[in-house]
Structures are given as C-alpha cells and as structure tokens.
N, C-alpha and C. Protein backbone atom coordinates (compact mmCIF):
# COMPACT_ATOMS: atom_id res chain seq x y z
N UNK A 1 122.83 81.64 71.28
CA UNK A 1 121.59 80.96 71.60
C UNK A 1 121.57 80.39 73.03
N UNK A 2 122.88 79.99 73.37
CA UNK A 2 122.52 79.08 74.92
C UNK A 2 122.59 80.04 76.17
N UNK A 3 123.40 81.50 75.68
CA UNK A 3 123.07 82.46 76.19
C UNK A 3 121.67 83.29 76.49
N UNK A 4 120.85 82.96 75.72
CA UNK A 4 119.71 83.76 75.83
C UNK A 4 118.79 82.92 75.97
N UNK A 5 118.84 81.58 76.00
CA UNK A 5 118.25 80.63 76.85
C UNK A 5 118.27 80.65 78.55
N UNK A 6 119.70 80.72 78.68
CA UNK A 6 120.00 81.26 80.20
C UNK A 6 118.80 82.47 80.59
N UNK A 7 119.37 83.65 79.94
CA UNK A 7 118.69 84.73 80.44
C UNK A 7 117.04 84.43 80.38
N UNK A 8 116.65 83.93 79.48
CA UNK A 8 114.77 84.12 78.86
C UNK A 8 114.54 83.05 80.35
N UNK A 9 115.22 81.63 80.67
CA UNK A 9 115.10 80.99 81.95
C UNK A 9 115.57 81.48 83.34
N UNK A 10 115.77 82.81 83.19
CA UNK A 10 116.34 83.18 84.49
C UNK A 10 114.78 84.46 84.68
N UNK A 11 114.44 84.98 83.83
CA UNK A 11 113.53 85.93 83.88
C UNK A 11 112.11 85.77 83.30
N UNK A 12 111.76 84.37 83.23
CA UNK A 12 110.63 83.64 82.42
C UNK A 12 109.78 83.52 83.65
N UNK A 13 110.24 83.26 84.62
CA UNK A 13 108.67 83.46 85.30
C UNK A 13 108.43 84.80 86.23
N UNK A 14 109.39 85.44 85.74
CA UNK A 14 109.00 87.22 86.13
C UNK A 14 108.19 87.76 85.71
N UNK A 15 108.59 87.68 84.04
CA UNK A 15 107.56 88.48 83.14
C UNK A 15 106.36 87.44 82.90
N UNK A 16 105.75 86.13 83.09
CA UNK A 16 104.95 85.67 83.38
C UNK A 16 104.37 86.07 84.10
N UNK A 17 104.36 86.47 85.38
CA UNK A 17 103.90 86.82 86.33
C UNK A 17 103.36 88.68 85.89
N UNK A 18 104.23 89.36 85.59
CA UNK A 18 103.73 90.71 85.06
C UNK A 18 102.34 90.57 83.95
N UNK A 19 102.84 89.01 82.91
CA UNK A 19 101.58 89.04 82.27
C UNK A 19 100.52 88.79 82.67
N UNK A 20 100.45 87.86 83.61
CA UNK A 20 99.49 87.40 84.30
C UNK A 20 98.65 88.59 85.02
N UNK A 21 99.53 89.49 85.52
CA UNK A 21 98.81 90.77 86.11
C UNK A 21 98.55 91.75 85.31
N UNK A 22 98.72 91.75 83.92
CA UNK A 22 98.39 93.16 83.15
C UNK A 22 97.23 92.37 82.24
N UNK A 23 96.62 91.29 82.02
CA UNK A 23 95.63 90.82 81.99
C UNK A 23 94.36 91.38 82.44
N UNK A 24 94.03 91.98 83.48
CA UNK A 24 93.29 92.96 84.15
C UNK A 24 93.54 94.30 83.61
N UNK A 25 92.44 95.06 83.29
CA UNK A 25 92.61 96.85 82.47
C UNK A 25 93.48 97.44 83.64
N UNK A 26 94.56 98.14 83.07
CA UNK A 26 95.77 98.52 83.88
C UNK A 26 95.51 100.06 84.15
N UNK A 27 95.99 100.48 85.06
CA UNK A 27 95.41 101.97 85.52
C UNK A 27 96.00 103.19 85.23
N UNK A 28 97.33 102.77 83.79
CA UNK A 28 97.42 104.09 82.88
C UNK A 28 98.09 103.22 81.92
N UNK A 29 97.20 104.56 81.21
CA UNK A 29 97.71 104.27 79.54
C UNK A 29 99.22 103.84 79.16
N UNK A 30 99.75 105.45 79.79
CA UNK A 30 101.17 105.13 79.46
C UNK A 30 101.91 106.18 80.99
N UNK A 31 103.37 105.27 81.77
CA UNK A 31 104.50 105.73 82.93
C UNK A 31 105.45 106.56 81.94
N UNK A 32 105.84 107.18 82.62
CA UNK A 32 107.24 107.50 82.07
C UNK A 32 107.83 107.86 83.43
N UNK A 33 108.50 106.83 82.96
CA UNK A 33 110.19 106.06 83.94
C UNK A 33 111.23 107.04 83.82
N UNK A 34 111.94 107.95 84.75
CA UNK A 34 113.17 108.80 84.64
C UNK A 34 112.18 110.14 84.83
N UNK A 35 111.20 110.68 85.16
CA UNK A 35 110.99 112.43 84.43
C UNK A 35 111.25 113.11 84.99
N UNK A 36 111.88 113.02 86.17
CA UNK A 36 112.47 114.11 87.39
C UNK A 36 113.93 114.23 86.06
N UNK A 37 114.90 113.60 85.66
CA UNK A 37 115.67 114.31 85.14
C UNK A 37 115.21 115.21 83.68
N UNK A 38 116.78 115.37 83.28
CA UNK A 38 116.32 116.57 81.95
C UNK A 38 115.48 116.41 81.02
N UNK A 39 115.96 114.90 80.17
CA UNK A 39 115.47 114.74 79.25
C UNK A 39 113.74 114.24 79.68
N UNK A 40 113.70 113.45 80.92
CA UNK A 40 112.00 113.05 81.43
C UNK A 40 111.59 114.41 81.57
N UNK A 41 111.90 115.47 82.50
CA UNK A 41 111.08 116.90 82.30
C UNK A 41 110.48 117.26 81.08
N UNK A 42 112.05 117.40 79.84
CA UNK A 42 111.09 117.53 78.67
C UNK A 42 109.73 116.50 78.01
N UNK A 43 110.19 115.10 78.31
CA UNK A 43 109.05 114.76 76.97
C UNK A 43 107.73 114.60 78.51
N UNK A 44 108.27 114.79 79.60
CA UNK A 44 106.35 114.82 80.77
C UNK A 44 105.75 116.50 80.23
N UNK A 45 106.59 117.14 80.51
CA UNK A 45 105.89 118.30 79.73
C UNK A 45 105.17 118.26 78.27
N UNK A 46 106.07 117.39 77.10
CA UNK A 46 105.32 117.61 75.79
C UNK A 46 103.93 116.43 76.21
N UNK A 47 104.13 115.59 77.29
CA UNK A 47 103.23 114.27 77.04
C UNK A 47 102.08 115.30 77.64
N UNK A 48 102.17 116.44 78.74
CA UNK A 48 100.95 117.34 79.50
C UNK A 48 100.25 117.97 78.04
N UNK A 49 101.32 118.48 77.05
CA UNK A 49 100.90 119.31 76.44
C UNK A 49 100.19 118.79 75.22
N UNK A 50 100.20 117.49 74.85
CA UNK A 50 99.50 116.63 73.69
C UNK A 50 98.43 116.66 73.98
N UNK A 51 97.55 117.40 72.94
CA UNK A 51 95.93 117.11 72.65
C UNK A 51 95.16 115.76 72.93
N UNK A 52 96.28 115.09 72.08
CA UNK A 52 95.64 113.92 71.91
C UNK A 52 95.33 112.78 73.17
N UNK A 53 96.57 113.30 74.10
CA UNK A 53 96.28 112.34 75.31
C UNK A 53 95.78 113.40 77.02
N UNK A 54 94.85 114.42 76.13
CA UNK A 54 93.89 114.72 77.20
C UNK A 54 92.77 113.68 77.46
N UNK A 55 92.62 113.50 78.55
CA UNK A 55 92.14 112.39 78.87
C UNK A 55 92.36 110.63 79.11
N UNK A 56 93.21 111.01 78.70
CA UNK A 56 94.26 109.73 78.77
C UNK A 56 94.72 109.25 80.02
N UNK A 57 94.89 108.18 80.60
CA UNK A 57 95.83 108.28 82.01
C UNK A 57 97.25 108.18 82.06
N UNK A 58 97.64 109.08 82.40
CA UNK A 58 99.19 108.77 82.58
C UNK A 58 100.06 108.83 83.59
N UNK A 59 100.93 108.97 84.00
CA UNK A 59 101.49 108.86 85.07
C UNK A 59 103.06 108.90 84.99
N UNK A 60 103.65 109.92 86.22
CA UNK A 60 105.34 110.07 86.25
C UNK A 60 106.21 109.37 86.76
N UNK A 61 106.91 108.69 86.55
CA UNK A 61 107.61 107.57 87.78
C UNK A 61 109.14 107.91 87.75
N UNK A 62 109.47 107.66 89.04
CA UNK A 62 111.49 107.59 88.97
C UNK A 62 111.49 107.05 90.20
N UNK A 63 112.92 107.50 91.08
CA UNK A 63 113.27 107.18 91.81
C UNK A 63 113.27 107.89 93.44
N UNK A 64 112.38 109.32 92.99
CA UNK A 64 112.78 110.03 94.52
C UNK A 64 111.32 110.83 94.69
N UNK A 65 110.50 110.13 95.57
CA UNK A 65 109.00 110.81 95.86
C UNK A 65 109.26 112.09 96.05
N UNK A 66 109.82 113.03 96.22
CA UNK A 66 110.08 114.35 96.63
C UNK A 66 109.78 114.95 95.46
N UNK A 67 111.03 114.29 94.31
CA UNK A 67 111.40 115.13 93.15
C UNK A 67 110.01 114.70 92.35
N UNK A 68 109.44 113.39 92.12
CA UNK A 68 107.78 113.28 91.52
C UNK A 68 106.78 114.20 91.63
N UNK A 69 106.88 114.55 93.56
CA UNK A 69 105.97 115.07 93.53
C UNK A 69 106.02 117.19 93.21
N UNK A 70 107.22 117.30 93.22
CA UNK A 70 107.70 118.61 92.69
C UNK A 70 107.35 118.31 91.57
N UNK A 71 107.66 117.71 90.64
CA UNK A 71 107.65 117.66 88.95
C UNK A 71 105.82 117.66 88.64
N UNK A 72 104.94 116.55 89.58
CA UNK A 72 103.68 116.72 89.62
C UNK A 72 102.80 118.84 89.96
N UNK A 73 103.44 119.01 90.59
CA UNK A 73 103.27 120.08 91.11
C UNK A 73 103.19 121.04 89.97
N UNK A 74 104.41 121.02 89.45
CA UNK A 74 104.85 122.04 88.27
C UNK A 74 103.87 121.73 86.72
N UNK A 75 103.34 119.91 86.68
CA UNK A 75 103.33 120.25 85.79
C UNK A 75 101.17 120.41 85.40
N UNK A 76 100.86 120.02 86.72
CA UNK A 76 99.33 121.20 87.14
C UNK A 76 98.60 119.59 87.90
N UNK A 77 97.37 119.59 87.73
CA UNK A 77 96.72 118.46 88.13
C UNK A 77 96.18 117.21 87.10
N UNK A 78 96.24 116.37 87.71
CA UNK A 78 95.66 115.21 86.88
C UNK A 78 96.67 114.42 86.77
N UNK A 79 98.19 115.04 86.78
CA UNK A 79 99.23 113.65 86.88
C UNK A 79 99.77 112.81 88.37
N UNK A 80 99.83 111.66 88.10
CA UNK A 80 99.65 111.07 89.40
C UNK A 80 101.19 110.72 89.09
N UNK A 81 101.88 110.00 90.56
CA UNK A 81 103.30 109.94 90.30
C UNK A 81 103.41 108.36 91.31
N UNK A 82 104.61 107.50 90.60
CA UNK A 82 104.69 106.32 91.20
C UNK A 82 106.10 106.29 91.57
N UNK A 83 106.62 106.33 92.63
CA UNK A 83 108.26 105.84 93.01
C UNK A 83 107.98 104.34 93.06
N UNK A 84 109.27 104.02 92.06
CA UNK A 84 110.10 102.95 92.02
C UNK A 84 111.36 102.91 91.95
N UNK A 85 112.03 101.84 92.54
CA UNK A 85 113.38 101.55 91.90
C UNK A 85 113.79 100.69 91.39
N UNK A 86 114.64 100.48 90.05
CA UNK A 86 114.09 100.17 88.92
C UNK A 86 114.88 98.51 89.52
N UNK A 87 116.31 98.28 90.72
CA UNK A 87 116.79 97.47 91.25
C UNK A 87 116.14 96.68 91.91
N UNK A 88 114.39 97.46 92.58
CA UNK A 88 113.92 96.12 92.81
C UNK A 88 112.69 95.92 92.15
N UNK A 89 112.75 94.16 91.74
CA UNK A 89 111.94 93.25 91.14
C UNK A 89 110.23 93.32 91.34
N UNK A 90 109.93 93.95 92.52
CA UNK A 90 108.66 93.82 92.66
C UNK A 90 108.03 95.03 92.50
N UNK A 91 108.98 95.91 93.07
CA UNK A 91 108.49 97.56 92.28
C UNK A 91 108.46 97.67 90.75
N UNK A 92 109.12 97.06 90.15
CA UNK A 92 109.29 96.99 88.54
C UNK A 92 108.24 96.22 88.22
N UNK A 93 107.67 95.16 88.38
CA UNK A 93 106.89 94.19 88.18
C UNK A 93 105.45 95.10 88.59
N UNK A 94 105.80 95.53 89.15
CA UNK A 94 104.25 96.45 89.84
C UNK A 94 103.84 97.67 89.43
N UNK A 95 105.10 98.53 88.65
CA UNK A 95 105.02 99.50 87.41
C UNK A 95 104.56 99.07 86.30
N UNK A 96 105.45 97.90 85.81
CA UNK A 96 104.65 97.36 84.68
C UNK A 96 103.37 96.86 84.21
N UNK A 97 103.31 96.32 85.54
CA UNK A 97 101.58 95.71 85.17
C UNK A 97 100.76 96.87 85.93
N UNK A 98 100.86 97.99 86.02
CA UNK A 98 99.90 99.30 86.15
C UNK A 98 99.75 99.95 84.72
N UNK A 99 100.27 99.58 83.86
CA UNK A 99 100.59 100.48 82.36
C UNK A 99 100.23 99.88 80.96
N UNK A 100 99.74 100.24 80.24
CA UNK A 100 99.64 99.85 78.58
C UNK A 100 101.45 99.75 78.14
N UNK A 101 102.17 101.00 78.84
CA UNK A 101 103.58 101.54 78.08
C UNK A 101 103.97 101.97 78.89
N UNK A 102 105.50 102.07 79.26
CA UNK A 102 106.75 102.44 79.42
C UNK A 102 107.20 103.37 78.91
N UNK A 103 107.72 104.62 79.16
CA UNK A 103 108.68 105.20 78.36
C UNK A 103 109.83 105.47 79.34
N UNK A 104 110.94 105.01 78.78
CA UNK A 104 112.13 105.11 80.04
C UNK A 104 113.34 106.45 79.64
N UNK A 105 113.33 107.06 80.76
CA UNK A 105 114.68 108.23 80.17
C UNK A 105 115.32 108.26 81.12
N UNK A 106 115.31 106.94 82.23
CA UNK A 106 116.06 106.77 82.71
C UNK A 106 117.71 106.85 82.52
C-alpha cells in the first residue's frame, strides 16, 4: 500500500493532466503503439481489414517516422501515423489524450 501511494503520487498529476485533455472529442478512436514491429504489422493489418472499423479513426504510432510512414504506405490510405517515444512524458501524454484506446505491442 505505501508503495503504490508513492507511485499513484509520483504520477497523479500526469494522468490528471491527460484527463483534463481527453475531455475534449479526441482525434482517433483507437493508436496502436509498436506497429512497425511483427506482432504491430500483424494486428494494423487485421485493424485495416475489420469491417467494423471502416470509418473509424485510427492511427499507427511507434518510435521511427520512416518505418510509420513505410508501414502507412503499405497499408493504403486513410491511416495517419504519430511518432512517439514512449521515454518521453509529453509525447506520451500527447498520444494519449489524441485517442479513445491504446493498443501497445510495443
């Protein structure tokens, strides 16, 4: 318990601050964090290929604008791509409050 008091007071007014900004309609549904590697290639491809989230906004994120925008390339139009790194605080904070969801395969 006095452990996770520490942590929830070390990162309590971070994610305050993320809530405070995802309060406003966020500009995709759902990121997925990691998809330049293997396992993100596969599920950005099954997420292109779901019926259900045609029309949906979504969006690819990792760590290397090059490899995003190759993976965007391949996987046709309409996906938009966000570099972050996940080490800094304000890029993370600024992924998060762009999104309904996360999916990390980082």
């Amino acid at each position: 318990p006095a452990r996770r008091s520490r942590v929830l007071a070390r990162f309590s007014p971070m994610l305050l601050d993320v809530a405070a900004r995802t309060s406003l309609q966020p500009k995709y549904d759902i990121v997925l964090y990691g998809a330049t590697g293997f396992t993100g290639q596969l599920v950005a491809a099954y997420l292109h290929s779901v019926q259900d989230l045609q029309g949906q906004k979504w969006a690819i994120a990792g760590r290397s604008p090059a490899k995003l925008a190759a993976l965007a390339t391949k996987l046709g139009a309409g996906v938009s791509s966000i570099a972050a790194e996940l080490t800094d605080a304000a890029a993370t904070a600024d992924l998060v409050s762009s999104t309904r969801a996360v999916i990390n395969c980082a």
